[in-house]
Protein backbone atom coordinates (compact mmCIF):
# COMPACT_ATOMS: atom_id res chain seq x y z
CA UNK A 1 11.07 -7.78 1.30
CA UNK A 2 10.10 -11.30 0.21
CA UNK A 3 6.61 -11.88 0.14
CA UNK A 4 4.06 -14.89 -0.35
CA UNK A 5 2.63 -14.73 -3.71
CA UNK A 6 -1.64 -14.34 -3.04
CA UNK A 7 -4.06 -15.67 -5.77
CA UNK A 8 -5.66 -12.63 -7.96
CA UNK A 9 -8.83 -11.34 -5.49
CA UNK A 10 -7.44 -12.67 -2.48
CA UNK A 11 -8.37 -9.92 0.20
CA UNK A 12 -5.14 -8.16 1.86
CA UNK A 13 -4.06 -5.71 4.14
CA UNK A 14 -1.06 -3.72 3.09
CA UNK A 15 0.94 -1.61 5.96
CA UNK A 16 3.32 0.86 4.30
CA UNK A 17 5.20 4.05 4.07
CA UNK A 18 4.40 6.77 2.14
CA UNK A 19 5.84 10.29 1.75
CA UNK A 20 4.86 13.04 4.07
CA UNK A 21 5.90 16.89 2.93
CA UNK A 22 4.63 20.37 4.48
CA UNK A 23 5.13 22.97 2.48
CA UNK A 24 5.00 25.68 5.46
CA UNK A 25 8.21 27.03 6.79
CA UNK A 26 8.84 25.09 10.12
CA UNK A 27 12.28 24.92 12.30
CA UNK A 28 14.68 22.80 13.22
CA UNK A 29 13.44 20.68 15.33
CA UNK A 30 10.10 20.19 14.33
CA UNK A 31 11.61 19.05 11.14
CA UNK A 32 13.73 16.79 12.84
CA UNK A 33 10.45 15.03 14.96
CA UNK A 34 8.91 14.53 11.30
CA UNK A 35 8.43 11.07 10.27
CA UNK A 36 7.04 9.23 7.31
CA UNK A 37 3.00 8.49 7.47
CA UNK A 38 2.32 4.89 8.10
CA UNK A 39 -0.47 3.82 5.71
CA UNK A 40 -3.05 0.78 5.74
CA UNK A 41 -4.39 -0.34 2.91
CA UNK A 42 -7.10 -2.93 2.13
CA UNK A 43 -7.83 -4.50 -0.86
CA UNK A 44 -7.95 -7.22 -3.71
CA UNK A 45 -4.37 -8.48 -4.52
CA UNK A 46 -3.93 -8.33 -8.54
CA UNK A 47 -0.39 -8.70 -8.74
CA UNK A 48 3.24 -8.02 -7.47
CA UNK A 49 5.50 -6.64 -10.48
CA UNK A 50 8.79 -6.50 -10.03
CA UNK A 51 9.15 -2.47 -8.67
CA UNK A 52 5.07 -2.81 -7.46
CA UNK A 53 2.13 -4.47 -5.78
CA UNK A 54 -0.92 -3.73 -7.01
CA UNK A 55 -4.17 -4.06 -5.41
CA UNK A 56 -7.93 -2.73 -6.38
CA UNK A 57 -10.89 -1.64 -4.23
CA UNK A 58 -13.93 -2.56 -6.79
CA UNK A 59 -14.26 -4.45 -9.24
CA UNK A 60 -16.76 -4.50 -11.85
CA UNK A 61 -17.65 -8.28 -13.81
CA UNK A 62 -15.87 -6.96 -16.97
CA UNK A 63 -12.43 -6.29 -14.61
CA UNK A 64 -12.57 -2.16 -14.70
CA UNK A 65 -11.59 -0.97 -10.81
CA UNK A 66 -9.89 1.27 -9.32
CA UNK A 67 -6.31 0.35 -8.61
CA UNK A 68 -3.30 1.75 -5.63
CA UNK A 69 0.11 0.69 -6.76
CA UNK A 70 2.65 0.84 -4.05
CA UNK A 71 6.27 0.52 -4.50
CA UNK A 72 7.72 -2.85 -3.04
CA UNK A 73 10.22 -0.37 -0.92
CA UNK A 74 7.09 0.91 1.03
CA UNK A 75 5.49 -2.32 2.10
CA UNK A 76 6.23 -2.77 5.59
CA UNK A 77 4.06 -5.99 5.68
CA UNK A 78 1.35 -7.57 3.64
CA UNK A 79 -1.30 -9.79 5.77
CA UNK A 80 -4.14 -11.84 4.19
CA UNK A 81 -7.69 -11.02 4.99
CA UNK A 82 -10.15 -13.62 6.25
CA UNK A 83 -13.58 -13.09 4.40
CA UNK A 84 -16.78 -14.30 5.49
């Protein structure tokens, strides 16, 4: 996926795929009708790495957060977030 390049703090919503497991028995066609979990994520874009993106959800003034990193063969699309 080629994606625009956001500056650092610039609000985003991510849309991507992450793993879904059950670890109860089930049968055949029920694991057949299982699918992936579409995810949504919003938050501050920090960076895209070569294998990641990584985005943060607070932010303190000295730059400690909390962080999601997401694998770049996950992202099903990355929009920009207006903020007001």
């Amino acid at each position: 996926m080629r994606v625009k390049r956001f500056p650092k703090l610039t609000m985003v919503l991510v849309t991507w795929e992450d793993t879904t497991s059950d670890a109860k028995w089930h049968d055949k066609q029920e694991v057949e009708k299982a699918k992936a979990t579409i995810v949504k994520t919003i938050g501050l874009f920090i960076e895209n790495k070569k294998r990641v993106l990584k985005v943060v959800h607070s932010i303190t003034e000295d730059w400690d957060s909390d962080y999601t990193l997401i694998p770049w063969g996950c992202v099903i699309a990355i929009n920009e977030l207006e903020v007001k």
